[in-house]
Protein backbone atom coordinates (compact mmCIF):
# COMPACT_ATOMS: atom_id res chain seq x y z
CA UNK A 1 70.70 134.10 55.13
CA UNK A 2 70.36 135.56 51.16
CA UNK A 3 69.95 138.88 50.86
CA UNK A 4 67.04 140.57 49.68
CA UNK A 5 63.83 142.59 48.58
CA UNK A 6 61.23 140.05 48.95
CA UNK A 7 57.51 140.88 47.93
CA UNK A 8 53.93 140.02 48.58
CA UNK A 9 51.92 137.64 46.00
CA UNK A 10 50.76 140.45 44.13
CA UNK A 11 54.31 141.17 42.90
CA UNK A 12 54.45 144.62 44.10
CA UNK A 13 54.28 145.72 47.85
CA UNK A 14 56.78 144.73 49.53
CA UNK A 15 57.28 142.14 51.93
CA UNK A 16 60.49 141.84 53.52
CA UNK A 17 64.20 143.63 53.26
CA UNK A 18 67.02 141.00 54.78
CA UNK A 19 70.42 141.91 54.00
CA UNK A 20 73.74 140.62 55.97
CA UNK A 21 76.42 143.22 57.73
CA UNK A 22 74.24 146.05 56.82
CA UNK A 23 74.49 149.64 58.08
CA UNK A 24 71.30 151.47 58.63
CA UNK A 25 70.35 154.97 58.70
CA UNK A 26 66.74 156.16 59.28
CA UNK A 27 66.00 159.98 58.41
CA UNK A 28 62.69 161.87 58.63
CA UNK A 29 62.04 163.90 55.56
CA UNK A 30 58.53 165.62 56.68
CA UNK A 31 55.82 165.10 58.62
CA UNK A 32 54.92 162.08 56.76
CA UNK A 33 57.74 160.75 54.99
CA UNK A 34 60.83 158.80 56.54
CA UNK A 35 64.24 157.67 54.16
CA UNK A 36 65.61 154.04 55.37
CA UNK A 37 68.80 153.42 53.93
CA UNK A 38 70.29 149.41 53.98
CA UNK A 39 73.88 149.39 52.76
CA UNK A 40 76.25 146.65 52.92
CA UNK A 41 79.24 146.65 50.26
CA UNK A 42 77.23 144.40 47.46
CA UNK A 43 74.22 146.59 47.75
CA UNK A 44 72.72 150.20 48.57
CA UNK A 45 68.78 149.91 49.03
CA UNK A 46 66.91 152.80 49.80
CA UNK A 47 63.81 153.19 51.26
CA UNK A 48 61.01 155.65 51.11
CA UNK A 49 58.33 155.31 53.89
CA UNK A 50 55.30 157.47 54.10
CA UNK A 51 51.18 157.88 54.42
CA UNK A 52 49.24 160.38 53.26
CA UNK A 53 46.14 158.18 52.90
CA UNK A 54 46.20 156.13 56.06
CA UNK A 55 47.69 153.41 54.51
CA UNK A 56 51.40 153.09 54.16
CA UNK A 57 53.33 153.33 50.91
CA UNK A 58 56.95 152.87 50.57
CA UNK A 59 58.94 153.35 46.71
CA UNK A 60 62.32 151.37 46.78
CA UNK A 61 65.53 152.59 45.10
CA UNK A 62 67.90 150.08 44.54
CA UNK A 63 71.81 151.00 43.61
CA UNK A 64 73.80 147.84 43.17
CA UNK A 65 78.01 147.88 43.32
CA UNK A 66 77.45 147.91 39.48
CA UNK A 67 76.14 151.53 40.18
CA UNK A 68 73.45 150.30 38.48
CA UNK A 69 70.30 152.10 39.40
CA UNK A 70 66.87 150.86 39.47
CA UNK A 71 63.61 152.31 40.36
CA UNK A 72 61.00 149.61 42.26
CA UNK A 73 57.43 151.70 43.15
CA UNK A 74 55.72 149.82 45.86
């Protein structure tokens, strides 16, 4: 299976997160908000979950092996 960040038709909310011999670690950060971390040794996704609206939003930070750092808002 290929890793990856896979998104909805509209190109930005997210769909799906697959990636092989991963580690996982969920923290809560508030009330609202929860931190999902994916890590394997190619790549370092993070994962911010929260609703403050009633509908779910979730921002993606994605640090590669490059330490290359990108910012994804969903």
């Amino acid at each position: 299976m290929d890793d990856r960040l896979a998104y909805n038709e509209d190109g930005k909310t997210l769909d799906e997160v697959v990636l092989s011999n991963a580690s996982v670690h969920l923290e809560q950060l508030d009330d609202t908000i929860f931190m999902l971390r994916v890590e394997n040794k190619e790549h370092h996704w993070h994962l911010r979950i929260g609703s403050r609206s009633g509908r779910a939003k979730v921002d993606a930070w994605v640090y590669e092996s490059s330490e290359v750092e990108s910012d994804i808002n969903l």
